[in-house]
C-alpha atoms as a PDB file:
ATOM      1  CA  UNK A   1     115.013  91.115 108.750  1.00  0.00           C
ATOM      2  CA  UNK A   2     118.136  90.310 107.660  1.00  0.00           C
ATOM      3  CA  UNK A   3     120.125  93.749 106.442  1.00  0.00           C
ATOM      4  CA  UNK A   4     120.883  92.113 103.098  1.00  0.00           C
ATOM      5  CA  UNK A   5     118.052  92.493 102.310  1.00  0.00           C
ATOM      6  CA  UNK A   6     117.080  95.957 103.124  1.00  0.00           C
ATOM      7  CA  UNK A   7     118.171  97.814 100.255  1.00  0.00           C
ATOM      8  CA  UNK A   8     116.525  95.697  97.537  1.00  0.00           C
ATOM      9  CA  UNK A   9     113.565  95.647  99.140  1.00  0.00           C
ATOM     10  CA  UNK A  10     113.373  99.500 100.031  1.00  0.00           C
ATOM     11  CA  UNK A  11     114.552  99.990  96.104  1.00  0.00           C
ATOM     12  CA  UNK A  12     111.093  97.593  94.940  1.00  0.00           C
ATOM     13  CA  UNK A  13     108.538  99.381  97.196  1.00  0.00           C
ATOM     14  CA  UNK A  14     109.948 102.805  95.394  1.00  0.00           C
ATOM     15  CA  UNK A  15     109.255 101.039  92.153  1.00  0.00           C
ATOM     16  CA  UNK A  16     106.098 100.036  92.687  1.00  0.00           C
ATOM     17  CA  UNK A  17     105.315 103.515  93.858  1.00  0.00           C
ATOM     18  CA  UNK A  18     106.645 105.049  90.611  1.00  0.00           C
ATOM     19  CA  UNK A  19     104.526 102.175  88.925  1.00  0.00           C
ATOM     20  CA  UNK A  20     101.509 102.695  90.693  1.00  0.00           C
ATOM     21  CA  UNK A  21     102.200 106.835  89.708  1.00  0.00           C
ATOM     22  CA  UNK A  22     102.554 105.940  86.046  1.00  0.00           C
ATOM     23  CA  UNK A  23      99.288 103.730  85.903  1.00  0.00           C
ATOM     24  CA  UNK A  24      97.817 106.996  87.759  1.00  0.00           C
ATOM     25  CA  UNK A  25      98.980 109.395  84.466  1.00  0.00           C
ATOM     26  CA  UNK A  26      97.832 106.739  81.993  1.00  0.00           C
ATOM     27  CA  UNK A  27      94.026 106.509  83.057  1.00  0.00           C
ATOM     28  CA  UNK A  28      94.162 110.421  83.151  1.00  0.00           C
ATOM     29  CA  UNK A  29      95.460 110.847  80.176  1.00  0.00           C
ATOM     30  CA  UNK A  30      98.291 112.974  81.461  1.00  0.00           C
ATOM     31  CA  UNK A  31     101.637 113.363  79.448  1.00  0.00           C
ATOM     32  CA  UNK A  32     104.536 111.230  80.305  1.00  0.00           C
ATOM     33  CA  UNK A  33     102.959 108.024  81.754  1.00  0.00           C
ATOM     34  CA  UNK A  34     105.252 105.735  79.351  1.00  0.00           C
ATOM     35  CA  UNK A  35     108.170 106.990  80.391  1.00  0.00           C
ATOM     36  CA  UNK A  36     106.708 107.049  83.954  1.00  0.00           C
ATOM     37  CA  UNK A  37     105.759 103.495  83.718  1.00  0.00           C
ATOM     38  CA  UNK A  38     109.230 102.294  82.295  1.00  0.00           C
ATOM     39  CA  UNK A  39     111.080 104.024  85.338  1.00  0.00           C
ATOM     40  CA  UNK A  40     108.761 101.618  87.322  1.00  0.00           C
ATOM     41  CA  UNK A  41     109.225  98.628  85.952  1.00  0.00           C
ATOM     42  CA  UNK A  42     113.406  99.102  85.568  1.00  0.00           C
ATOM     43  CA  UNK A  43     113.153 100.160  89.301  1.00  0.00           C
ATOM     44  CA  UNK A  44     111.497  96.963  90.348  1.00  0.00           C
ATOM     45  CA  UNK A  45     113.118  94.718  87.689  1.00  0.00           C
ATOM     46  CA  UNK A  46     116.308  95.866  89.036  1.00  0.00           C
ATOM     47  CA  UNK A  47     115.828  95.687  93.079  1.00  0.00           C
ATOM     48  CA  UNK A  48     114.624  92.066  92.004  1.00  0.00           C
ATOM     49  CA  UNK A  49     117.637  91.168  90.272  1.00  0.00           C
ATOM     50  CA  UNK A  50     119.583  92.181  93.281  1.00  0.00           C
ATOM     51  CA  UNK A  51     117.770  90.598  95.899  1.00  0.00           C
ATOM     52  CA  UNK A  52     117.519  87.555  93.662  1.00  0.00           C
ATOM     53  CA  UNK A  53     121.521  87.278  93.626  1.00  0.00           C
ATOM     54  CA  UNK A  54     121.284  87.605  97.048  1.00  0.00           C
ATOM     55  CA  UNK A  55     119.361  85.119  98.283  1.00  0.00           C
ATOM     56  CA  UNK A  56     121.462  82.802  96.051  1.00  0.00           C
ATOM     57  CA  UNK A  57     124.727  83.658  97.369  1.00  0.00           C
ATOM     58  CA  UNK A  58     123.387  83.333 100.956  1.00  0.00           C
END
């Protein structure tokens, strides 16, 4: 794997953790899932963005 690519990738599979945390507090019922949820989805939005710009500039 190219090291370009390391970061963005490593920065995704931390989203989808966070994601896959927030979807966790939502079916309990626990407090804070939104917010958990949004983290998630910025996290992964954002490591896409990046690896998207670099796979163009390449």
């Amino acid at each position: 794997m190219d090291k370009n690519y390391k970061i963005p990738l490593i920065l995704f599979l931390i989203g989808m953790v966070i994601t896959i945390l927030g979807a966790l507090f939502k079916i309990m019922h626990w407090p804070g899932a939104s917010f958990i949820l949004i983290i998630g989805m910025f996290t992964e939005m954002s490591a896409l963005i990046v690896l998207i710009a670099r796979l163009l500039k390449n």
